[in-house]
Protein backbone atom coordinates (compact mmCIF):
# COMPACT_ATOMS: atom_id res chain seq x y z
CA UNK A 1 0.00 0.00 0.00
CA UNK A 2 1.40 3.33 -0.94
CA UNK A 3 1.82 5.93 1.78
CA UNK A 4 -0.68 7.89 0.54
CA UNK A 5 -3.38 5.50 0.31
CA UNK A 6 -2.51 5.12 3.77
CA UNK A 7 -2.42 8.09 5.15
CA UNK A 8 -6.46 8.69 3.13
CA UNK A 9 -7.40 5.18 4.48
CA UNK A 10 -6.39 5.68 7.99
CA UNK A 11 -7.49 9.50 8.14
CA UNK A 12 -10.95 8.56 6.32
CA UNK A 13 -11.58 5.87 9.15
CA UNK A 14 -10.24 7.77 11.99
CA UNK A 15 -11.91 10.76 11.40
CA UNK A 16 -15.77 8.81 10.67
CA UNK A 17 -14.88 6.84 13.89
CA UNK A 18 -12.62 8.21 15.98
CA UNK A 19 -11.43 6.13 18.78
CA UNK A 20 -11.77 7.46 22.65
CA UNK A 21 -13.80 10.55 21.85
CA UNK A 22 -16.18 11.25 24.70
CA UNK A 23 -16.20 12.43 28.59
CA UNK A 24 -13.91 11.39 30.87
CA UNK A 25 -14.97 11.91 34.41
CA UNK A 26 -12.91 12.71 37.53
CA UNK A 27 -9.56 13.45 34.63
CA UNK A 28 -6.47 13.87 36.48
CA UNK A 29 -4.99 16.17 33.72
CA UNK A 30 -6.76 18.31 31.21
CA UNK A 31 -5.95 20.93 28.51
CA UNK A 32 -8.02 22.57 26.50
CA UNK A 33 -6.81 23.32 22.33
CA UNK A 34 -7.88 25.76 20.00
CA UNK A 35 -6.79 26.74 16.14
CA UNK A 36 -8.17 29.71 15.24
CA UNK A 37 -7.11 29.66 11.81
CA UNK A 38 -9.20 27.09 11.07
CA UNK A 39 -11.34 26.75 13.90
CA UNK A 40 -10.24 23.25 15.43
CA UNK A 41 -10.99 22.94 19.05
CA UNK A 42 -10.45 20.53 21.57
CA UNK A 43 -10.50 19.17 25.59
CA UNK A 44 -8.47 16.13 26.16
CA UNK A 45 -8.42 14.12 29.34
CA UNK A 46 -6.25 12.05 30.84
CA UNK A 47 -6.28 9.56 34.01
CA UNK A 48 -3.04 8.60 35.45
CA UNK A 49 -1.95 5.71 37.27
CA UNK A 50 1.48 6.44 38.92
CA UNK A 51 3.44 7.71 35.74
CA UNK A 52 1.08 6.19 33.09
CA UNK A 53 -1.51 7.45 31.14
CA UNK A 54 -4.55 5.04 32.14
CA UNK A 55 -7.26 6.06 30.26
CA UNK A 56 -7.24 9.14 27.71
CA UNK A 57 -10.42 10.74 25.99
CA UNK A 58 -11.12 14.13 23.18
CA UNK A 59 -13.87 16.08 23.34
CA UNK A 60 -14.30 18.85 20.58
CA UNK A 61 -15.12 19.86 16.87
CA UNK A 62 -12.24 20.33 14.55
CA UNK A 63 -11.71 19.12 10.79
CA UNK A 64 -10.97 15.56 8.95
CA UNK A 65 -7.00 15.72 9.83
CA UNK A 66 -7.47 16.92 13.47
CA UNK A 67 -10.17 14.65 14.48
CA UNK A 68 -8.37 11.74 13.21
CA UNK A 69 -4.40 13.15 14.61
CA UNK A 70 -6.53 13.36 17.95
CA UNK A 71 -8.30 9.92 17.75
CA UNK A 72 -4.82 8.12 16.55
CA UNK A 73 -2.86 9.71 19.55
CA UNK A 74 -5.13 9.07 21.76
CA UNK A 75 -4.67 5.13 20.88
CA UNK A 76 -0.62 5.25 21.09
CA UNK A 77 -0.36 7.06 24.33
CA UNK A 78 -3.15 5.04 26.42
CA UNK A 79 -0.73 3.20 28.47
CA UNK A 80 2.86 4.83 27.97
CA UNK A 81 5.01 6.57 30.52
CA UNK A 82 4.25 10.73 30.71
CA UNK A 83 7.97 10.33 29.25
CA UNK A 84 7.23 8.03 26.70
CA UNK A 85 4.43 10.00 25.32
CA UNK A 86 6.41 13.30 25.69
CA UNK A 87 9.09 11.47 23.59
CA UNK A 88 6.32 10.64 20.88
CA UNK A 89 5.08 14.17 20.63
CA UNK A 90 8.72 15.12 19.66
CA UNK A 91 9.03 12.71 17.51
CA UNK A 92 5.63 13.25 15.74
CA UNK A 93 6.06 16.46 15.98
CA UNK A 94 9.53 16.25 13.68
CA UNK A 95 7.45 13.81 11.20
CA UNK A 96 4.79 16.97 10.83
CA UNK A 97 7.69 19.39 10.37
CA UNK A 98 10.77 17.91 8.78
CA UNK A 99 10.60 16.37 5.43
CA UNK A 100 14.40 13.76 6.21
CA UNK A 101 11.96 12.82 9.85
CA UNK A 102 11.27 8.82 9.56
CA UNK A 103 7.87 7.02 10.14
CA UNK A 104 9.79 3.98 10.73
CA UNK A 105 8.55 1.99 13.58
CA UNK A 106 5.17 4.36 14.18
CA UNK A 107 2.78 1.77 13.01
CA UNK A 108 -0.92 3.43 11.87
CA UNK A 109 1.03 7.18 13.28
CA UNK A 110 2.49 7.29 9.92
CA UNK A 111 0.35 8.16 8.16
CA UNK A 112 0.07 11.73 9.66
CA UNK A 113 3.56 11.82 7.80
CA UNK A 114 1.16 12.84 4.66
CA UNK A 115 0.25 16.10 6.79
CA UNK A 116 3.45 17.45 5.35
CA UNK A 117 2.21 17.56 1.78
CA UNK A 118 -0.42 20.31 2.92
CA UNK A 119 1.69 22.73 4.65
CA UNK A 120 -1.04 24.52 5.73
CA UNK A 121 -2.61 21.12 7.76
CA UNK A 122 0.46 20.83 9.93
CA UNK A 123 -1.38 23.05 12.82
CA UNK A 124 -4.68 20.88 12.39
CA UNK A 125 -2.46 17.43 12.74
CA UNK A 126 -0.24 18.92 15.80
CA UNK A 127 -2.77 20.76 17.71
CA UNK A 128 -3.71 17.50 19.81
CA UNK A 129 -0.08 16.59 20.22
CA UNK A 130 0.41 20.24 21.72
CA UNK A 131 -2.75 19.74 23.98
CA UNK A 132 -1.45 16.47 25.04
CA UNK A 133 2.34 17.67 26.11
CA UNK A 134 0.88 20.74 27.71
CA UNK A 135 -1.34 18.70 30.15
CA UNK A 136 1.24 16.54 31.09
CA UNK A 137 3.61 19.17 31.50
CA UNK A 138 1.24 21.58 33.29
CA UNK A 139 2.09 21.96 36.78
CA UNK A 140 -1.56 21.40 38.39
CA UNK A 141 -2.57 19.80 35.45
CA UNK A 142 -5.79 20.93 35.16
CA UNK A 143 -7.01 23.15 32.29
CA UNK A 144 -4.38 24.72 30.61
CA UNK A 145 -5.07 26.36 26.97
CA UNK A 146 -2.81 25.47 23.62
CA UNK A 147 -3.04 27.65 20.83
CA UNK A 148 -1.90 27.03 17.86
CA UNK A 149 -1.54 30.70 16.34
């Protein structure tokens, strides 16, 4: 399968079902994201367990790309270290940004790669990945606001 059949495929299906979208009560992190280029917007919520992330939900309206980046992150992070997903918002956030960045080893993340061919897509694809790294950075973790001006 060519990349870019890919990256349609897994956007298409992402974005008609996307995976962990709902409420999360009692969240012990939260952020809030907004693109107001395009008008994206976004609450994620996160339960930790010790260092992991436990259980991870999106609320929010935003386009094709940034309902489906939202829905695929949420899937890789459920379970990984605050470090480990910190590590794969850099490293997504390099695939978004750089065309040399590899997609090796990402699995169904790869196809956000395609982002890159639509320049102007980059902020829809990266504003969950923002939202995500500034709740778990966020000192009291609750509510903090990304923008992706």
């Amino acid at each position: 399968m060519e990349l870019n059949d890919l990256y349609r495929d897994v956007i298409l299906d992402h974005n008609r079902r996307p995976r962990n979208f709902g409420p999360l009560e009692s969240a012990d992190a939260s952020a809030d994201g907004v693109n107001p280029l395009c008008g994206d917007r976004l609450t994620l919520r996160l339960k930790l367990a010790a260092d992991k992330i436990e259980e991870i939900r999106f609320e929010g309206q935003g386009c094709a790309i940034s309902t489906a980046s939202a829905s695929l992150m949420t899937e890789a992070v459920k379970g990984r270290t605050r470090a480990e997903a910190l590590g794969l918002f850099d490293r997504i956030h390099r695939l978004l940004t750089d065309d040399d960045a590899e997609a090796d080893g990402l699995g169904k993340l790869a196809a956000l790669s395609g982002v890159r061919e639509y320049p102007a897509r980059v902020k829809c694809a990266s504003l969950c990945w923002h939202t995500l790294a500034s709740a778990l950075n966020s000192q009291d973790a609750h509510s903090p606001q990304v923008s992706t001006e």
